[in-house]
Protein backbone atom coordinates (compact mmCIF):
# COMPACT_ATOMS: atom_id res chain seq x y z
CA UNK A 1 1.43 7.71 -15.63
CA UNK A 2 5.10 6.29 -15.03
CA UNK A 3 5.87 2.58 -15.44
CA UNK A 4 7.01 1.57 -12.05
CA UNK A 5 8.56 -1.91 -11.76
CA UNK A 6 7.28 -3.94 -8.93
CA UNK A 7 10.42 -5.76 -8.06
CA UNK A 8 10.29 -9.36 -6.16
CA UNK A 9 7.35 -9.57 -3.52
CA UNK A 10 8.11 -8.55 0.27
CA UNK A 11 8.46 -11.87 2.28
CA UNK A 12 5.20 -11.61 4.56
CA UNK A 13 3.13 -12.52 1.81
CA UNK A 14 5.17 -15.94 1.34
CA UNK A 15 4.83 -17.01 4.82
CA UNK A 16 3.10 -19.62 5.89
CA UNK A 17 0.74 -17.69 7.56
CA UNK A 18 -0.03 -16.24 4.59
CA UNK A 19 -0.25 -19.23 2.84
CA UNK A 20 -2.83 -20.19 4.83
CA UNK A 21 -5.35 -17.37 4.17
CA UNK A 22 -5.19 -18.44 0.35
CA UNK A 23 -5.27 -22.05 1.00
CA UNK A 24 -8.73 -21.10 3.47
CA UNK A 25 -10.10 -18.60 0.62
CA UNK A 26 -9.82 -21.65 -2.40
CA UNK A 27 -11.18 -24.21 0.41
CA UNK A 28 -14.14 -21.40 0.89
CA UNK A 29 -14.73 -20.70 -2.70
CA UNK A 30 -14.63 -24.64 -3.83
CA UNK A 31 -17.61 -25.57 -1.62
CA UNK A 32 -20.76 -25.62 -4.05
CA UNK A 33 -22.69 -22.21 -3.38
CA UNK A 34 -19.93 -20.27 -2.36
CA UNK A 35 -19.45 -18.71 -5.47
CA UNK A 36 -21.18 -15.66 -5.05
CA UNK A 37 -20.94 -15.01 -1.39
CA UNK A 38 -18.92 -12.70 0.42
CA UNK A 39 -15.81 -13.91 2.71
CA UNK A 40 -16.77 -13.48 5.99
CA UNK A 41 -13.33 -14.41 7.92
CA UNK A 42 -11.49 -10.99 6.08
CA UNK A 43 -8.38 -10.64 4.13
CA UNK A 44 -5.50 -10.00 6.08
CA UNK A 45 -2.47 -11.62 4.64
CA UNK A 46 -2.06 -8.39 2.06
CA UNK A 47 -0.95 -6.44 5.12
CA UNK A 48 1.84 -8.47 6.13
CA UNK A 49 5.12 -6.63 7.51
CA UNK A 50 6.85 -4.73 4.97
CA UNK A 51 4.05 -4.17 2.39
CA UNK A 52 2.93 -0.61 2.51
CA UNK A 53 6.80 0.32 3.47
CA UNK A 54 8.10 -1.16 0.32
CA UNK A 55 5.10 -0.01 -2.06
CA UNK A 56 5.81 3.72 -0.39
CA UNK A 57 9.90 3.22 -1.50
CA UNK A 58 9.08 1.68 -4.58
CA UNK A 59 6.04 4.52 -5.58
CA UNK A 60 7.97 7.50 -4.11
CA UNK A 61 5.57 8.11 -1.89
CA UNK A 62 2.89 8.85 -4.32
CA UNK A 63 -0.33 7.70 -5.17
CA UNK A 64 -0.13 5.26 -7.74
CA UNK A 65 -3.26 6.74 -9.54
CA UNK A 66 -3.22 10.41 -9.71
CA UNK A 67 0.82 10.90 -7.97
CA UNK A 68 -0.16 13.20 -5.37
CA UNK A 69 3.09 12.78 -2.93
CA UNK A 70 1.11 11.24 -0.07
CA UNK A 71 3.88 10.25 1.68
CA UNK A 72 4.08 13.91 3.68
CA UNK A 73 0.59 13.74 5.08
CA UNK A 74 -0.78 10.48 5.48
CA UNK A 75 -0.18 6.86 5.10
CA UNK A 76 -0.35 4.95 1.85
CA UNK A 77 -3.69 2.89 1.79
CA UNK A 78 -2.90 -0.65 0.32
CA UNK A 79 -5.04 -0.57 -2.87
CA UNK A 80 -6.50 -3.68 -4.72
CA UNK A 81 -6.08 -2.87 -8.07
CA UNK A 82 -8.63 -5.27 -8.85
CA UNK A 83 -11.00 -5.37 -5.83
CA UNK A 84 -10.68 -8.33 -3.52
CA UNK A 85 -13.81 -8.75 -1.52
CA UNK A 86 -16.57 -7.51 -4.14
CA UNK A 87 -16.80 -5.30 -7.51
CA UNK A 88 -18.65 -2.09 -7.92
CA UNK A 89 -20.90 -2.15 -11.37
CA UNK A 90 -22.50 1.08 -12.14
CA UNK A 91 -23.80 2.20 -8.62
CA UNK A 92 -24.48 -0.56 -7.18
CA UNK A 93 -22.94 -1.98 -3.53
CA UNK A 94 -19.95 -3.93 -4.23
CA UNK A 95 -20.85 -7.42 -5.58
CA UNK A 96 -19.22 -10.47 -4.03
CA UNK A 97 -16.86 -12.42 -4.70
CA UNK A 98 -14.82 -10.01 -6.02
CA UNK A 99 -10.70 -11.12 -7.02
CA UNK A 100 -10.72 -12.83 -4.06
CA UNK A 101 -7.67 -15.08 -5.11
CA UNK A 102 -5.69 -11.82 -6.11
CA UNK A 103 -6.25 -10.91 -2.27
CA UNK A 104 -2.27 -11.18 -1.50
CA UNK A 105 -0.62 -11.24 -5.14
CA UNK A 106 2.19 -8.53 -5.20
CA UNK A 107 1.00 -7.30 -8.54
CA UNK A 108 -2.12 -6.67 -7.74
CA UNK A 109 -1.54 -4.20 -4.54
CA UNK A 110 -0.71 -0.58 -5.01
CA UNK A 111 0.06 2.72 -2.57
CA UNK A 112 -3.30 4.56 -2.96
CA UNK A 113 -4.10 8.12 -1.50
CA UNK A 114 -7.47 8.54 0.79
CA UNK A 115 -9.48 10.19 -1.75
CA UNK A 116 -8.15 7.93 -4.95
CA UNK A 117 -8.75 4.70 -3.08
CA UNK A 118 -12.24 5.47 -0.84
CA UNK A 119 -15.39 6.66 -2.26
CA UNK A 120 -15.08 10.26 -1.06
CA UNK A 121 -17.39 13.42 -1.70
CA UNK A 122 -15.17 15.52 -4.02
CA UNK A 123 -15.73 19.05 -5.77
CA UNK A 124 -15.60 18.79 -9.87
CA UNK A 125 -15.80 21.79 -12.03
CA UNK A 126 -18.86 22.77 -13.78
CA UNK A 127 -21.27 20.61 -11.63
CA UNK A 128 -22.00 19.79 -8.17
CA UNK A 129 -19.90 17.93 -5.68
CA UNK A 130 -20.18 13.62 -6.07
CA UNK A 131 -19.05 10.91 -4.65
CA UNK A 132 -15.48 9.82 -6.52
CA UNK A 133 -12.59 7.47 -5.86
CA UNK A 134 -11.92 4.29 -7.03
CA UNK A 135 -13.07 2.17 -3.90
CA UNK A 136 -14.41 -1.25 -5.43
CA UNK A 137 -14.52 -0.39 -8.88
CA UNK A 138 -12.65 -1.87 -11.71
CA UNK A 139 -14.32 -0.75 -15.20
CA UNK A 140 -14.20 -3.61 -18.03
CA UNK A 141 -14.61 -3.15 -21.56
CA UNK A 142 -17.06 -5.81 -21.49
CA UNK A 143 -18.79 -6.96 -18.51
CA UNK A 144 -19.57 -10.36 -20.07
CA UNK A 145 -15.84 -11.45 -19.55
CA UNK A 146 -15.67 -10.41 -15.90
CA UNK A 147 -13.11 -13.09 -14.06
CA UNK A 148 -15.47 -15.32 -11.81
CA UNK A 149 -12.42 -17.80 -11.58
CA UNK A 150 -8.74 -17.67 -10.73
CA UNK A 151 -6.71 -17.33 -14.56
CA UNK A 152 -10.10 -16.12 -16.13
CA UNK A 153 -8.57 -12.15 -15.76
CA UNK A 154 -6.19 -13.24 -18.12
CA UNK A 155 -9.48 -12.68 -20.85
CA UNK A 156 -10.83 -9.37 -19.31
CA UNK A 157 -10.24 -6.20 -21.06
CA UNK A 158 -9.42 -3.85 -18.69
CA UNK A 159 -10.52 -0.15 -18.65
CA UNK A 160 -7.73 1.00 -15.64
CA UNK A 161 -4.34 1.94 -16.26
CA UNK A 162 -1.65 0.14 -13.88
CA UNK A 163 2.04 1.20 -13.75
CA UNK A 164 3.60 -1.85 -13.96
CA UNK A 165 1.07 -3.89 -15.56
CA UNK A 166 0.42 -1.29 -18.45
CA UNK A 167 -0.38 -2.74 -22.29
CA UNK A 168 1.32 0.55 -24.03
CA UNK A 169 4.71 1.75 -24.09
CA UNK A 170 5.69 5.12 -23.30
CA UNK A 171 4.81 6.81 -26.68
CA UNK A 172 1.65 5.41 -26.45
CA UNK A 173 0.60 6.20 -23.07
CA UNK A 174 1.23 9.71 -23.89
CA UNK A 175 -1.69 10.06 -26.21
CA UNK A 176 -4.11 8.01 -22.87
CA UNK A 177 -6.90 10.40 -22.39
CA UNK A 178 -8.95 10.15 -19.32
CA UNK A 179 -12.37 9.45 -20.05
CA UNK A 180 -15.49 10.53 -18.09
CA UNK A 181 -19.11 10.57 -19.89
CA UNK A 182 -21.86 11.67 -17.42
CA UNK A 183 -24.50 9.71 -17.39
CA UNK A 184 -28.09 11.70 -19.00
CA UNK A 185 -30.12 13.24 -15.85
CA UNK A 186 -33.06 11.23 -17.42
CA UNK A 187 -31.07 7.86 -16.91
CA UNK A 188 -29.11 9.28 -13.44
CA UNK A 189 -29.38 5.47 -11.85
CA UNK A 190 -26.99 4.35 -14.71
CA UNK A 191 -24.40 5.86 -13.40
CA UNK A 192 -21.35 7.49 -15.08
CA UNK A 193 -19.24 5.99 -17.17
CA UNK A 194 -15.22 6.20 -16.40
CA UNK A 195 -12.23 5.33 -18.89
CA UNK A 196 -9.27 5.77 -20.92
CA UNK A 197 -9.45 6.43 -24.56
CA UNK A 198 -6.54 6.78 -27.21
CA UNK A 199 -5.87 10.14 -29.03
CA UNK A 200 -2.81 9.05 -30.82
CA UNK A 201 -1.29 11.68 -33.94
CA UNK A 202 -1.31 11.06 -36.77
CA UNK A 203 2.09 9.59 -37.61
CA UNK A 204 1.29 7.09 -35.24
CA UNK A 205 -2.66 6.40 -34.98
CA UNK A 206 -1.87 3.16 -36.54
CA UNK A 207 0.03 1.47 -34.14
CA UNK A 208 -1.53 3.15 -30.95
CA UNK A 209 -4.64 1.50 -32.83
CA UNK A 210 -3.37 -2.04 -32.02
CA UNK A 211 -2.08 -1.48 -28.91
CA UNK A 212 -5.11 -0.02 -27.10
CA UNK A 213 -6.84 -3.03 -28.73
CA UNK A 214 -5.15 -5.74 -27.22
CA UNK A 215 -5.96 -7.44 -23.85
CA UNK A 216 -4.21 -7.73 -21.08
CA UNK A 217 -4.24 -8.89 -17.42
C-alpha cells in the first residue's frame, strides 16, 4: 500500500450546509437514548461538490484498498474508512451508531472500488464463492475499546491499513501480511476473521515489533 497524503479538505465539507448536518448529528446523539440508534435523516454532507473528484486526483484513480485503477470503468464510491451509520461485528447487520461524527471528516473518506467497498459475492481460490468487501466493517484488535464517543478512536487499535493514516513507515509496511483465518465449519456463525500481521526479517524484527504494537487513530 502507498502512503497517499490527503492534502487540505475540499470546501463543501466546510460549508455551512455542511455544518449543519454535524451540528444536527451531535444534537441527535446528545438526547438521552440516542446512543445506540440509527440516524434516520441520512448523511449527506460527505458528498458535497468536489469530493469524489478530488479523492479520484489525489488516489490516481485507484481504489484505495486493493489499487485496481477504477477510474476507467466506474465511479469511485466514497468509502468510510471507519463506517458512519453502523459497524459490522462478525456477521452480524451493521450495528448503530456507527462513527457517526467522522460522517464528513476528510480523513476519514477514501475512493473505494464496487467490490472493495460493498459486500459483493466474490470467487476465492480453494473454496467456494462468499460474500467479501469491506462494506461496514472495521476489524479492532480489541472490541472492548470500540469508539462509542467522538475522540474515543484515538484508543482503538485498529486492524485496517489506511494510506495516509498508516502507523509504519515504508520499510515496515513492506513486511504487512494480509491476514485471513477461516472460521472452523463447526463454529461457521463466528465468522472469519480478517487482518494484517507483521513478518518483518530478521535484521529488523525488532523495530517492526514496536511499531505494529503501537496504536493509532
Amino acid at each position: 500500500m502507498q502512503h497517499v497524503d490527503l492534502g487540505p479538505s475540499p470546501p463543501s465539507l466546510t460549508t455551512p450546509k455542511a455544518d449543519a448536518e454535524r451540528a444536527a448529528l451531535r444534537a441527535f446523539y446528545s438526547i438521552p437514548g440516542n446512543e445506540k440508534l440509527p440516524y434516520d435523516k441520512g448523511f449527506t454532507a460527505y458528498k458535497g461538490d468536489g469530493v469524489r473528484e478530488q479523492l479520484t486526483e489525489m488516489f490516481k484513480g485507484k481504489c484505495a484498498y486493493c489499487e485496481t485503477f477504477y477510474k476507467a470503468t466506474q465511479p469511485a464510491d466514497i468509502e468510510h474508512f471507519r463506517p458512519k451509520g453502523g459497524v459490522t461485528i462478525k456477521d452480524t447487520r451493521p450495528q448503530p451508531p456507527g462513527y457517526w461524527w467522522l460522517a464528513s471528516e476528510w480523513s476519514n473518506l477514501l475512493p473505494s472500488c464496487s467490490d472493495c467497498n460493498r459486500p459483493r459475492r466474490q470467487d476465492f481460490p480453494g473454496g467456494l464463492p462468499r460474500t467479501a468487501g469491506k462494506a461496514n466493517r472495521f476489524p479492532l484488535a480489541s472490541e472492548a475499546k470500540r469508539a462509542a464517543a467522538p475522540g474515543q478512536e484515538a484508543k482503538e487499535r485498529r486492524l485496517l491499513l489506511h494510506p495516509s493514516l498508516t502507523a509504519c513507515t515504508p520499510p515496515v509496511l513492506r513486511h504487512a501480511e494480509h491476514v485471513h483465518r477461516r472460521a472452523p465449519a463447526e463454529h461457521s456463525s463466528s465468522g472469519d476473521e480478517w487482518g494484517y500481521r507483521m513478518s518483518a526479517s530478521p535484521s529488523s524484527r525488532r523495530r517492526t515489533s514496536a511499531a505494529s504494537s503501537s496504536t493509532y487513530p
